[in-house]
N, C-alpha and C. Protein backbone atom coordinates (compact mmCIF):
# COMPACT_ATOMS: atom_id res chain seq x y z
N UNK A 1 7.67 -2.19 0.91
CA UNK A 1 7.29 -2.94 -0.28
C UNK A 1 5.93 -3.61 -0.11
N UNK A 2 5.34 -3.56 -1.19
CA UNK A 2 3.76 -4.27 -1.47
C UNK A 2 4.24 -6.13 -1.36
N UNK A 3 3.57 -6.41 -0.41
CA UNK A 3 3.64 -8.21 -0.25
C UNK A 3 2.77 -8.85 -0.82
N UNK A 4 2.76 -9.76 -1.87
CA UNK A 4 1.95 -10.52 -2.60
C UNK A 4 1.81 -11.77 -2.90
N UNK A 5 0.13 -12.09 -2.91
CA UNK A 5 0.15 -13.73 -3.07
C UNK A 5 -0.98 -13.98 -4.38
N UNK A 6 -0.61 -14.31 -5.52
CA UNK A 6 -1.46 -14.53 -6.48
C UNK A 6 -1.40 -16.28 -6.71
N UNK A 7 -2.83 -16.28 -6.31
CA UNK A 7 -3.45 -17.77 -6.84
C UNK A 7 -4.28 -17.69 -7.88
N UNK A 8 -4.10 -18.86 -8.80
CA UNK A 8 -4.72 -19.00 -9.99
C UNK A 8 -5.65 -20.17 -9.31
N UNK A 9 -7.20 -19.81 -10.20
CA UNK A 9 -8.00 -20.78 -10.00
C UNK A 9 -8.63 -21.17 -11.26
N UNK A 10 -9.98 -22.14 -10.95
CA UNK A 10 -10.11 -22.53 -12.71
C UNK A 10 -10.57 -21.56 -13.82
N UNK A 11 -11.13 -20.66 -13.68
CA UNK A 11 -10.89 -19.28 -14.46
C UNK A 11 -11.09 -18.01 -14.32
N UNK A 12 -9.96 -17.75 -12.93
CA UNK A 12 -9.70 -16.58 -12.35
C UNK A 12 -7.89 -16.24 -11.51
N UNK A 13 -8.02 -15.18 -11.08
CA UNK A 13 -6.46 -15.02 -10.52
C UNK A 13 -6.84 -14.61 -9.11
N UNK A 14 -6.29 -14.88 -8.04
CA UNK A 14 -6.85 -14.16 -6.99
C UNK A 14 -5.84 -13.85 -6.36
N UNK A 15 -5.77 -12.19 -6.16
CA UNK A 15 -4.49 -11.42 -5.78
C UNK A 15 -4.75 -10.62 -4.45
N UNK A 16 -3.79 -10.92 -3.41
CA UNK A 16 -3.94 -10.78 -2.41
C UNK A 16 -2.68 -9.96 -2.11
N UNK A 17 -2.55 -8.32 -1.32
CA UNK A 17 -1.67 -7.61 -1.39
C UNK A 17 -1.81 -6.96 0.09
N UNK A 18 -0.20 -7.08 0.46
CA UNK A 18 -0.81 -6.55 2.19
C UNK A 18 0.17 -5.15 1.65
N UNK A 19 -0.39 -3.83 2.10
CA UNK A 19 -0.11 -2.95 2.38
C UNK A 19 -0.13 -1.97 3.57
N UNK A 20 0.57 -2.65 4.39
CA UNK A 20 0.63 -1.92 6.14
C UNK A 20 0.18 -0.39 6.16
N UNK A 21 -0.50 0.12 6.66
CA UNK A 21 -0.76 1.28 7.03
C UNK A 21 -1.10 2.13 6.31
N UNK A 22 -1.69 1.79 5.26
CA UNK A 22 -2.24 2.55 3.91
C UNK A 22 -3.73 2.22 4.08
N UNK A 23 -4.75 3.07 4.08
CA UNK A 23 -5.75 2.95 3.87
C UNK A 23 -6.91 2.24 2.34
N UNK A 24 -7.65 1.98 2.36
CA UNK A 24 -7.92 0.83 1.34
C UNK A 24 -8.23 2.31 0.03
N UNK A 25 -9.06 3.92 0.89
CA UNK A 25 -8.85 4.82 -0.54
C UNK A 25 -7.45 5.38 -1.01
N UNK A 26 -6.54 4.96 -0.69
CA UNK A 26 -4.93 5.46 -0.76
C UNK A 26 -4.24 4.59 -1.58
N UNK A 27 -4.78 3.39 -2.04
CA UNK A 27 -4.29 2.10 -3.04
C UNK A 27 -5.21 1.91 -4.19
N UNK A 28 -4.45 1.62 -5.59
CA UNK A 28 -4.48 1.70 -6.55
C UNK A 28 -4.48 0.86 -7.60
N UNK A 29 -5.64 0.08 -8.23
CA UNK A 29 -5.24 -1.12 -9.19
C UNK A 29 -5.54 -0.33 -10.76
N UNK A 30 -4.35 -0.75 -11.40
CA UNK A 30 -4.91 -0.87 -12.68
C UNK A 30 -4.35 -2.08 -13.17
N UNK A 31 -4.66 -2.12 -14.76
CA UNK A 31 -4.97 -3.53 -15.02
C UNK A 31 -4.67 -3.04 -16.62
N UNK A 32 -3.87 -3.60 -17.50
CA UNK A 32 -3.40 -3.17 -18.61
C UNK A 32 -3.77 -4.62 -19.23
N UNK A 33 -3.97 -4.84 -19.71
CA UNK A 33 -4.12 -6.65 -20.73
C UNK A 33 -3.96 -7.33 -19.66
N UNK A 34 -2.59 -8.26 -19.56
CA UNK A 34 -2.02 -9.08 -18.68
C UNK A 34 -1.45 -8.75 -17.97
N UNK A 35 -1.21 -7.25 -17.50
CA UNK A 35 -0.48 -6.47 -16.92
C UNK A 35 -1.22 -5.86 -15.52
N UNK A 36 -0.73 -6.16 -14.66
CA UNK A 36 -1.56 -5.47 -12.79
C UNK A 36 -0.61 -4.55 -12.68
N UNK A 37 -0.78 -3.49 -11.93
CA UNK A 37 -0.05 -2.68 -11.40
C UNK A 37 -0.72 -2.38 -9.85
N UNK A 38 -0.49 -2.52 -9.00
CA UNK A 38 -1.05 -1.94 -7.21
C UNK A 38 -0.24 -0.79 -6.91
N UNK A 39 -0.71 0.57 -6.84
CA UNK A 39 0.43 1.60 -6.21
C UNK A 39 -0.54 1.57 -5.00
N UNK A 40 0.04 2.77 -4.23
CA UNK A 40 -0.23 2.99 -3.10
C UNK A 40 0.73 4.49 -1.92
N UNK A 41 -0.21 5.40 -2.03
CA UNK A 41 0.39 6.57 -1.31
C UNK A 41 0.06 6.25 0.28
N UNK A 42 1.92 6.66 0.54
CA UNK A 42 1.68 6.24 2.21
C UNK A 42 1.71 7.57 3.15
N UNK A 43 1.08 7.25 3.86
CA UNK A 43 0.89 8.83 4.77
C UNK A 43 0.89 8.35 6.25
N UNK A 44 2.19 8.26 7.22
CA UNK A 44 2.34 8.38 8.48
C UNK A 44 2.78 9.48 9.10
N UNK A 45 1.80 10.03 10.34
CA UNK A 45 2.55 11.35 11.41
C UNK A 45 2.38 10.06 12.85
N UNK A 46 3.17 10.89 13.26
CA UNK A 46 3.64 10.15 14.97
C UNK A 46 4.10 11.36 15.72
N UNK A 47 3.25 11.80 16.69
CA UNK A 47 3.52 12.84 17.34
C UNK A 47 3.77 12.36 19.39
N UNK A 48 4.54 12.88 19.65
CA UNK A 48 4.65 12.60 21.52
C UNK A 48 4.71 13.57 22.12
N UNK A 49 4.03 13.87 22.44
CA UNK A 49 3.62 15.20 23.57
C UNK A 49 3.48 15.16 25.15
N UNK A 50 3.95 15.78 26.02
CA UNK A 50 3.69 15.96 27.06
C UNK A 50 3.48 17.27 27.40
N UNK A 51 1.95 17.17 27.73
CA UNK A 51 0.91 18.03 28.29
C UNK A 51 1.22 19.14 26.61
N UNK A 52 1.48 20.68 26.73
CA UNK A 52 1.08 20.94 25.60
C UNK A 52 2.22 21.20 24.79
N UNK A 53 3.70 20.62 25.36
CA UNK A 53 5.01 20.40 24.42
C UNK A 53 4.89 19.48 23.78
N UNK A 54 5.26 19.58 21.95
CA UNK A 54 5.41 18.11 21.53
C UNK A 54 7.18 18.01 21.60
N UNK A 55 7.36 16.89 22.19
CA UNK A 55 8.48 16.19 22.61
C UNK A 55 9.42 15.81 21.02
N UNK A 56 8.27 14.92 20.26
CA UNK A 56 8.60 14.61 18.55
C UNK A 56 7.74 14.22 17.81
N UNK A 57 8.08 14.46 16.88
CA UNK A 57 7.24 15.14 15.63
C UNK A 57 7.71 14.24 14.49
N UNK A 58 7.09 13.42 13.83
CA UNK A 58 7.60 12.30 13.10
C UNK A 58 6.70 12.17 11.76
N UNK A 59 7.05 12.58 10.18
CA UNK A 59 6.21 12.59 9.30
C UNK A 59 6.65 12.04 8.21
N UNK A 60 6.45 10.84 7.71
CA UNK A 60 6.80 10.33 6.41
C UNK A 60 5.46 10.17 5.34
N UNK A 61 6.13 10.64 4.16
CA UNK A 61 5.25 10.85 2.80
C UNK A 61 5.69 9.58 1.53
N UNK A 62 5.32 8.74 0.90
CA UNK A 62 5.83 8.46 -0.14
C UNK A 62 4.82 7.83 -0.82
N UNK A 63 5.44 6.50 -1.83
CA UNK A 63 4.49 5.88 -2.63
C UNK A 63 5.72 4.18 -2.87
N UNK A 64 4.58 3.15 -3.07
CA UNK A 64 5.07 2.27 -3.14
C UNK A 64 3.93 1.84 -4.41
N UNK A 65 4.81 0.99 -5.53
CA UNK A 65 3.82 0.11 -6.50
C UNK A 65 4.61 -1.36 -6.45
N UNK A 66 3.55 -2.18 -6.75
CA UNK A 66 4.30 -3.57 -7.69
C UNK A 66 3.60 -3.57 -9.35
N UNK A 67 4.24 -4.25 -9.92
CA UNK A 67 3.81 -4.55 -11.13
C UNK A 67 4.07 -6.02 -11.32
N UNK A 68 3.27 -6.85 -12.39
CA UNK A 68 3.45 -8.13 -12.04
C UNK A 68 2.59 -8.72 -13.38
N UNK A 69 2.60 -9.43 -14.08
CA UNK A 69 2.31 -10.00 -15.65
C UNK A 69 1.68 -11.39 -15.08
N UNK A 70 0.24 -11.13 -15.44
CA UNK A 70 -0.56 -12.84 -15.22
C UNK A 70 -0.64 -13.63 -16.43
């Protein structure tokens, strides 16, 4: 899940979103009226090899958004 901290200031919002292991071109703002949306496509491999066997082979694909009304 997308972790979030929105502070309001005197005439602005300031939105702060941690997304672990997602690169900053892999995340996504849009912005509808009063409406934010942050997605974000996640892409982890984890591979363990010894010498030229891989031992394991580890690949997760998905997508995470928040949505949230200022």
């Amino acid at each position: 899940p997308i972790k979030l901290d929105v502070v309001e200031k005197n005439d602005a919002f300031v939105v702060r979103a941690e997304v672990p292991g997602v690169g900053k071109d892999d995340i996504h703002v849009t912005i509808d009226g009063n409406q934010v949306t942050i997605s974000a496509e996640v892409k982890r491999e984890t591979e363990q090899k010894e010498g030229e066997r891989v031992l394991r082979s580890e690949r997760y694909y998905g997508s995470v958004y928040r949505s949230f009304v200022l």
